[in-house]
Every structure is written in structure tokens, then in C-alpha cells.
Protein backbone atom coordinates (compact mmCIF):
# COMPACT_ATOMS: atom_id res chain seq x y z
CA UNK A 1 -4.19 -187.58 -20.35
CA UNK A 2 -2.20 -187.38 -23.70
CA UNK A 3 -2.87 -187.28 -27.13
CA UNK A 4 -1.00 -190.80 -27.78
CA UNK A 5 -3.73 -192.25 -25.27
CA UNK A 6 -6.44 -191.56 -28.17
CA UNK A 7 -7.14 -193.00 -31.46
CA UNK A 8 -8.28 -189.67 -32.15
CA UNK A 9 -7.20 -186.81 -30.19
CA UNK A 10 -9.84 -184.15 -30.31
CA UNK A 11 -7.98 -181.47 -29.42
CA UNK A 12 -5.33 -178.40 -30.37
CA UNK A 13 -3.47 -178.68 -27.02
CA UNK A 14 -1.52 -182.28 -26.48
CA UNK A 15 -2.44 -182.95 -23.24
CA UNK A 16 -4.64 -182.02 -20.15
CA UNK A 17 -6.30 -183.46 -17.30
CA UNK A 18 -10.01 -185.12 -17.80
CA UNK A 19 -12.10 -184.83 -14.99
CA UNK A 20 -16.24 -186.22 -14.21
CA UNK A 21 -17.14 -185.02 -11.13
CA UNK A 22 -21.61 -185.45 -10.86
CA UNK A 23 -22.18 -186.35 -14.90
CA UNK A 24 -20.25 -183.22 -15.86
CA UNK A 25 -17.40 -184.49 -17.52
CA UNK A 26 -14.52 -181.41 -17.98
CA UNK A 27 -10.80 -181.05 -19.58
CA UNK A 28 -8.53 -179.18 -18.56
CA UNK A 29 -5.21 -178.10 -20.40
CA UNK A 30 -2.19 -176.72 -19.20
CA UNK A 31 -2.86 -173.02 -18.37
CA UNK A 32 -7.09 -174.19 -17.92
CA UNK A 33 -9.48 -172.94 -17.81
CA UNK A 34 -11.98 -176.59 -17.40
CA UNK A 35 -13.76 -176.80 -20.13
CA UNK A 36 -16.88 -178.50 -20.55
CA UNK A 37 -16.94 -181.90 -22.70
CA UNK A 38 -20.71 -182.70 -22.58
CA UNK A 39 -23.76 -180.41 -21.91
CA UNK A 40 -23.81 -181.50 -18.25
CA UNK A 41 -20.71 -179.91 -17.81
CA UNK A 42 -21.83 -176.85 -19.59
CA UNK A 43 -25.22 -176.27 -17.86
CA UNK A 44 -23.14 -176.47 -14.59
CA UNK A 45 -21.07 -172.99 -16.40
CA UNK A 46 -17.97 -174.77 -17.70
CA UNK A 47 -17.15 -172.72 -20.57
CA UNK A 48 -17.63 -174.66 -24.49
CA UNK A 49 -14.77 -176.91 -25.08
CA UNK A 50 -14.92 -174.80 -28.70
CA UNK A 51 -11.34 -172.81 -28.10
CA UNK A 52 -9.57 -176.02 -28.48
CA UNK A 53 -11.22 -178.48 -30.15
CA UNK A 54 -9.37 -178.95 -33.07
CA UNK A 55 -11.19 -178.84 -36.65
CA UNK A 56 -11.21 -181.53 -38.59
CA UNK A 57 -8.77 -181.32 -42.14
CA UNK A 58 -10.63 -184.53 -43.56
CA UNK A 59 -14.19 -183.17 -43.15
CA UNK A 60 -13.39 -179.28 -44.33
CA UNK A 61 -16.44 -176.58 -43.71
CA UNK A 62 -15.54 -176.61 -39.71
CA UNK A 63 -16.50 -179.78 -38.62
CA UNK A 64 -14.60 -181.03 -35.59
CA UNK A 65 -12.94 -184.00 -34.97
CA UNK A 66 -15.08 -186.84 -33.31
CA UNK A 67 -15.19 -186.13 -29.77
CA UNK A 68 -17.01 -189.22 -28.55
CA UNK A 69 -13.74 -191.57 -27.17
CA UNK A 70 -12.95 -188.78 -24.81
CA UNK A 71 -16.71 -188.07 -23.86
CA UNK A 72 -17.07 -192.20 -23.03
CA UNK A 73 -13.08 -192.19 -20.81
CA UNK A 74 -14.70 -189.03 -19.01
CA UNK A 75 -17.89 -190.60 -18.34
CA UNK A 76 -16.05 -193.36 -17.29
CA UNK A 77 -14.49 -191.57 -14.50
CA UNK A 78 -18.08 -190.54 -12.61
């Protein structure tokens, strides 16, 4: 998947490959590792998704842009 495929694209890599495989839904970049998108993903020891998710400018203090349209096209994958 690609960043033009998103309203919002979460993340500071452009594109990767989203994967839901048992509830844990995972994104990989270029390079990987899998990363884990929802706590499903990280009880079963994906690593956080916290190395690339990009911060969000408009929100300042460290907040992260709104992760939830790639969350719902992962879960829509299982």
C-alpha cells in the first residue's frame, strides 16, 4: 500500500505492505521489520509501530497522526 491510497497517511516511510493474519493486523516497510498496528499484533511480539509513525505538525506536543483508516483496511484483510 501507498501513501496516495490514504486520506491520511500515518506514516514516515511512503509505502509498505499491510498484512492481518489471526486479528493481528502488521505493516511492513521496505527494509521491515512488521510492525504491529493494533495490540493484537503486539501481544503476538510485533515490535510498536512507534519508529515510523509519523508525528503529527497540526497537533504539536507528540501526538501522532490518526492511525485509525489503516487499522480498519488491515482489519479488513482478516
Amino acid at each position: 500500500m501507498t501513501a496516495s491510497r490514504f486520506t491520511e497517511w500515518p506514516f514516515t516511510v511512503s509505502a509498505g505492505v499491510l498484512r492481518c493474519e489471526g486479528g493481528a493486523v502488521t505493516f511492513e516497510p521496505p527494509g521491515g521489520p512488521r510492525y504491529a498496528v493494533n495490540g493484537t499484533a503486539k501481544g503476538s511480539g510485533y515490535p510498536t509501530i512507534t519508529p515510523i509513525w509519523a508525528d503529527d505538525e497540526t497537533l504539536g506536543n507528540g501526538l501522532k497522526v490518526n492511525i485509525s483508516e489503516v487499522l480498519d483496511k488491515g482489519l479488513s484483510l482478516c
